[in-house]
Protein backbone atom coordinates (compact mmCIF):
# COMPACT_ATOMS: atom_id res chain seq x y z
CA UNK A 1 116.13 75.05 93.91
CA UNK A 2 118.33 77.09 95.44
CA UNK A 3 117.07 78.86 98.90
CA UNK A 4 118.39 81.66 100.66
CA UNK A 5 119.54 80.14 104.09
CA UNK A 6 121.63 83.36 105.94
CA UNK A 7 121.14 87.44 105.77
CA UNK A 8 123.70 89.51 107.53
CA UNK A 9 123.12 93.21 107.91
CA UNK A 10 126.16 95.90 106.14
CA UNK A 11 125.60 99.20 106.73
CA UNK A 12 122.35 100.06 104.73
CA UNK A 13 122.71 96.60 102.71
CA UNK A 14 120.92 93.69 103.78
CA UNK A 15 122.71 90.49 102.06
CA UNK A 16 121.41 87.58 101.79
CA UNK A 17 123.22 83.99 101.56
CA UNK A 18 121.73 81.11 99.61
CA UNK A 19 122.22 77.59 99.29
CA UNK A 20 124.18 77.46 96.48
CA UNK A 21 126.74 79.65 97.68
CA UNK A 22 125.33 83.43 95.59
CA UNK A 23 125.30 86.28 97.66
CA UNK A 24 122.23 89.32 96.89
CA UNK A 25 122.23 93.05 98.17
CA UNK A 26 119.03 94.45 98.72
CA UNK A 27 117.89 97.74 100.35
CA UNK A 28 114.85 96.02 101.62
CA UNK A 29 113.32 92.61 102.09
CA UNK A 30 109.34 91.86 102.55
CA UNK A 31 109.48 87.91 104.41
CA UNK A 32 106.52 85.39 103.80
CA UNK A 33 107.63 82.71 103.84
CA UNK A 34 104.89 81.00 105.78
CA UNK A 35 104.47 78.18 108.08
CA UNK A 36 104.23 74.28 107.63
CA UNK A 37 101.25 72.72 109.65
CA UNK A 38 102.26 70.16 112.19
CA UNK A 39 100.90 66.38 111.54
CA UNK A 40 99.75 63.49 113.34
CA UNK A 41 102.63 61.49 112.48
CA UNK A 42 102.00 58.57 114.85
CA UNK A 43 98.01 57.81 113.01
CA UNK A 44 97.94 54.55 111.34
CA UNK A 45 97.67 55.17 107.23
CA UNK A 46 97.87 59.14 107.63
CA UNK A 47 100.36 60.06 104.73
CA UNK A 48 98.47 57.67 102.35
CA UNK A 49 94.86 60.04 102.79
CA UNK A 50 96.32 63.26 103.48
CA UNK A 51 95.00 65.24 101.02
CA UNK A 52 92.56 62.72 100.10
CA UNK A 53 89.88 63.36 102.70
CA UNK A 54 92.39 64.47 105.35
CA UNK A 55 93.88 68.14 105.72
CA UNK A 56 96.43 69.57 107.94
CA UNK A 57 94.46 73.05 108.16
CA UNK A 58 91.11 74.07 107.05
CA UNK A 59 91.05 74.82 103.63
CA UNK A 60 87.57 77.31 103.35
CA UNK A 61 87.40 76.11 99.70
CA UNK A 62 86.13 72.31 101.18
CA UNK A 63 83.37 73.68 103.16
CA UNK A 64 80.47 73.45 100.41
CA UNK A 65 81.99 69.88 99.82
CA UNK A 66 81.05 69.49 103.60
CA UNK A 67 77.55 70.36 103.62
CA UNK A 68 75.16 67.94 105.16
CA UNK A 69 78.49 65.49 106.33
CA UNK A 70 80.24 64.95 109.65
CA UNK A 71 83.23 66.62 110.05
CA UNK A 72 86.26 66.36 112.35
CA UNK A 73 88.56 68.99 113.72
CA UNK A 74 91.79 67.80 115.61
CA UNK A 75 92.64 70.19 117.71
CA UNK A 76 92.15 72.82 120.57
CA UNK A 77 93.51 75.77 119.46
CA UNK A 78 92.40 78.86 118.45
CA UNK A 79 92.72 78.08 114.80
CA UNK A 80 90.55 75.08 115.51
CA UNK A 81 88.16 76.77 117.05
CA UNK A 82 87.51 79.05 114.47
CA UNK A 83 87.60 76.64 111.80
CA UNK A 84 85.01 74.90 114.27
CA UNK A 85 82.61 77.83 113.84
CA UNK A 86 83.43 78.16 110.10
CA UNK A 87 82.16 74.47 109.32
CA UNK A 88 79.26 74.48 111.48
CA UNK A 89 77.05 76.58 109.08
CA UNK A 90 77.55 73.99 105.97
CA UNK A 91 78.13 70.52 107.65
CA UNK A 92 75.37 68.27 109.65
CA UNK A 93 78.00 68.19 112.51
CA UNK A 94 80.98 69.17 113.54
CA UNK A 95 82.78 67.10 116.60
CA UNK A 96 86.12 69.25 118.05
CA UNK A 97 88.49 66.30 119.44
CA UNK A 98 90.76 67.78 122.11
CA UNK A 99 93.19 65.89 123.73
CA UNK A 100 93.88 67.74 126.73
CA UNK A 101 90.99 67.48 129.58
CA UNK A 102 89.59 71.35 128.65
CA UNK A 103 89.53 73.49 126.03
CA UNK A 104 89.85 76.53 127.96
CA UNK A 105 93.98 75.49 128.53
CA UNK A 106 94.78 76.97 124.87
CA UNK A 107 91.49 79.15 123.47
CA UNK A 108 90.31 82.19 124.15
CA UNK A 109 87.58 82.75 126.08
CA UNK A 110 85.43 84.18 123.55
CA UNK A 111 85.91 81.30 121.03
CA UNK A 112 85.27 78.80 123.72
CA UNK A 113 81.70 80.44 124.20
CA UNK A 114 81.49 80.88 120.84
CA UNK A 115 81.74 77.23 120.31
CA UNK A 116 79.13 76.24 122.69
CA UNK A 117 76.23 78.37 120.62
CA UNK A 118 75.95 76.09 117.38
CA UNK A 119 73.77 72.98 118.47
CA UNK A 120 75.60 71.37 115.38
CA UNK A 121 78.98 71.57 117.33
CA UNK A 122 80.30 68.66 119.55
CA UNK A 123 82.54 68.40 121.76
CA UNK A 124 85.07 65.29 122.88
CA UNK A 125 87.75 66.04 125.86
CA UNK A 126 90.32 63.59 126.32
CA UNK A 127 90.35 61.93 122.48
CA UNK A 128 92.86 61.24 120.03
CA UNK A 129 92.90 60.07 116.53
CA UNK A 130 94.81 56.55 115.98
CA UNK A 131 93.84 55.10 112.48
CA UNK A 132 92.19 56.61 109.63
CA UNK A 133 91.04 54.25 106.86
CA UNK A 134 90.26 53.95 103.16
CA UNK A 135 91.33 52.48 100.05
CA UNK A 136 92.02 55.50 97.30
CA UNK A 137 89.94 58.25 99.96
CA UNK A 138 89.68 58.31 103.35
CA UNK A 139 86.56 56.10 104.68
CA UNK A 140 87.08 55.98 108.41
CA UNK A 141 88.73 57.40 111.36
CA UNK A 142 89.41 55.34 114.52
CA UNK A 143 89.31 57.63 117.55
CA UNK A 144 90.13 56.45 121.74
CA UNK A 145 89.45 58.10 124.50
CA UNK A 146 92.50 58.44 126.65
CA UNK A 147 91.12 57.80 129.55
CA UNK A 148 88.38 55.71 129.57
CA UNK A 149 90.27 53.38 126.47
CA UNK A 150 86.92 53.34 124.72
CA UNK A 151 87.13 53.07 120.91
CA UNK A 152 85.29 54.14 118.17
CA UNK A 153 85.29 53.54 114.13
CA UNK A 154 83.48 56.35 112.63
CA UNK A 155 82.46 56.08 109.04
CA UNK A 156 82.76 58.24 106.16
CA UNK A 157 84.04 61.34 108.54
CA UNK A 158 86.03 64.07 107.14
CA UNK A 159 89.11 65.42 109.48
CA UNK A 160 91.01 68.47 109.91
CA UNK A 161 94.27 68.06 111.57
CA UNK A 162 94.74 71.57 113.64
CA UNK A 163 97.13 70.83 115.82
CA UNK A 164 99.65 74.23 115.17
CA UNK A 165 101.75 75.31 113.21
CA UNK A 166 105.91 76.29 112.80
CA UNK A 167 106.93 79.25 110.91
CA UNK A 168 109.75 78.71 108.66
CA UNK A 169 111.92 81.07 110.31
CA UNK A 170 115.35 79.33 111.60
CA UNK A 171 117.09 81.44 108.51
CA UNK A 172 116.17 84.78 110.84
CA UNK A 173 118.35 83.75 113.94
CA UNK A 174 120.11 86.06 115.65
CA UNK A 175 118.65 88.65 112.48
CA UNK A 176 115.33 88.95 113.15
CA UNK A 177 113.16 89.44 116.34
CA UNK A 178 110.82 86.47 116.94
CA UNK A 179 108.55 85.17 120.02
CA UNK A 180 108.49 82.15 121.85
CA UNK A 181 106.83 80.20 119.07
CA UNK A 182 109.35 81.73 116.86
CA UNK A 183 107.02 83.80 114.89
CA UNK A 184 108.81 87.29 113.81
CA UNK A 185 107.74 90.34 115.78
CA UNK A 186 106.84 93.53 113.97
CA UNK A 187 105.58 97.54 114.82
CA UNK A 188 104.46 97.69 118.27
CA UNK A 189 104.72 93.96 118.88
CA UNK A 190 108.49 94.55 119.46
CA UNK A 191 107.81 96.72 122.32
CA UNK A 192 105.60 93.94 123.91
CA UNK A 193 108.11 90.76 124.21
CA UNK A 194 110.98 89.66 126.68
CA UNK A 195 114.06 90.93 124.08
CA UNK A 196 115.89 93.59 124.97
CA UNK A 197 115.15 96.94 123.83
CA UNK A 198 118.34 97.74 122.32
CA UNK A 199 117.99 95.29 119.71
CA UNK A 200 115.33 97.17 117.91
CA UNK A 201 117.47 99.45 115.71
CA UNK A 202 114.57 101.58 114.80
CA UNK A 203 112.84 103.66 117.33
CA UNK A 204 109.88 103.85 115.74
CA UNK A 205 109.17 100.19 113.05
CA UNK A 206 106.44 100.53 110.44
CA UNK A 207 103.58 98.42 110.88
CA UNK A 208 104.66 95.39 109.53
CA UNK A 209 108.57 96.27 109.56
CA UNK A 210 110.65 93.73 112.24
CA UNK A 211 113.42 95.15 114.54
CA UNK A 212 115.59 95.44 111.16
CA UNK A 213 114.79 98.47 109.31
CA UNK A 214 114.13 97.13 105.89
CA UNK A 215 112.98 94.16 106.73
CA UNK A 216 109.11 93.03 106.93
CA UNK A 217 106.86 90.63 107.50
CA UNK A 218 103.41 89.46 106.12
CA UNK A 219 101.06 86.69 106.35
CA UNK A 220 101.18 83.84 109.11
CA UNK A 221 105.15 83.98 109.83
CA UNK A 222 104.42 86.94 111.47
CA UNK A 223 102.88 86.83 115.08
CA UNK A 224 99.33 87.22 115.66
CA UNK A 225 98.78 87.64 112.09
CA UNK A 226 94.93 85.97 111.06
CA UNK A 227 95.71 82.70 109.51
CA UNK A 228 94.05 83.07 106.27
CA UNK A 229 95.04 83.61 102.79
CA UNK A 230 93.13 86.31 102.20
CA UNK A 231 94.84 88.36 104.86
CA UNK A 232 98.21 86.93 104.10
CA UNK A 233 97.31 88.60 100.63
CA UNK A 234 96.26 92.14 102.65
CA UNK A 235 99.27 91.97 104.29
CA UNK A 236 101.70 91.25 101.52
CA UNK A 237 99.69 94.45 99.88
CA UNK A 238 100.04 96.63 102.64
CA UNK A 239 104.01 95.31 102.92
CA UNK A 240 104.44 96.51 99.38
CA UNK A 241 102.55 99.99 100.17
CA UNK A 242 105.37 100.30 103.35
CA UNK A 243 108.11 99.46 101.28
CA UNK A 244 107.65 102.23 98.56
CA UNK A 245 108.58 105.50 100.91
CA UNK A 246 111.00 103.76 102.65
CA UNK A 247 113.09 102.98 99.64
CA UNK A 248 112.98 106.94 98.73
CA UNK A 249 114.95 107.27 102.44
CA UNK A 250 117.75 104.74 101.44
């Protein structure tokens, strides 16, 4: 499958460059192209269960499949956190295993005392996941605390990997505005970052229009966008809604 790799601005054409060598015009593009998860490459027997009682992410569709079980979220992010808070109102438990020494370092302050309400919700500081187990679905997961070396085999547990994600945005370079993370920057978001201002062709960008004019952004490539499908969806909606009047300029 063909993928488009390269877009170039001319004049009021954006042209994009794909794999296979075609070149497109368009007036306008709408980019969502998402983000792949990041994985805990270096756990014993991970590719063999992923996706058979492990998930990079927290899919809200397994939650009723969680009710009454332990589950496991790797991870001390703000997208952990929340899924955290999601799972604690169908499973018996939910155990957060951080890896740094505090989970202040990379969550907001409101989801960290957010956290501490459920009684169902556990913490573990300092604790990383180094085997998961399990013949045709995932039985066990083998956790070690980092500093004290202790091990533990926990049985029949059921693990979210939420350790970030990277937005599938390398094609953009030098294109598109993007922040550190390299997740594109759109409406007043462009006014708030370390690029220069003269890169922002458009003195005043649509909501969810980058530095480009004609070019926007929905769903989780886009920074500080909510991590959900449901307001990836919104977005790609409201992208469409932007796009109409502009085209009637061009």
């Amino acid at each position: 499958m063909s993928k488009c790799h390269r877009i170039k601005v001319n004049g009021q054409y954006l042209i994009a460059t794909f794999t296979d060598g075609n070149e497109i015009k368009y007036h306008m593009m709408l980019i969502a192209c998402g983000v792949t998860y990041r994985k805990l490459d270096d756990v014993r027997n991970i590719e063999k269960l992923t996706g058979a009682g492990i998930y990079h992410g927290s899919p809200i569709v397994e939650a009723l499949h969680c009710r009454g079980q332990g589950v496991y979220i790797v991870g001390g992010t703000n997208p952990a956190g929340q899924a955290a808070i999601y799972f604690s109102k169908y499973a018996r438990t939910v155990t957060l295993l951080v890896v740094s020494d505090t989970l202040t370092e990379k969550m907001s302050p409101y989801l960290f005392h957010q956290i501490n309400e459920p009684s169902n919700i556990k913490l573990r500081l300092n604790t990383v996941v180094t085997q998961v187990s399990g013949e045709s679905k995932l039985e066990y997961i083998t956790i070690v605390n980092t500093k004290t070396k202790e091990q533990q085999t926990v049985p029949a547990a059921i693990p979210f990997i939420y350790i970030g994600a990277e937005p599938n945005t390398d094609w953009l370079n030098g294109i598109v505005l993007r922040d550190s993370h390299c997740f594109i920057l759109t409406g007043s978001d462009l006014y708030n970052n370390e690029h220069p201002q003269d890169l922002i062709m458009d003195p005043h960008p649509l909501l969810l229009e980058t530095n480009v004019p004609g070019i926007f952004a929905a769903g989780d490539v886009r920074r500080d966008s909510i991590k959900r499908i449901a307001s990836a969806v919104g977005e790609g909606a409201t992208g469409v809604q932007l796009i109409h009047p502009y085209l009637k300029k061009v």
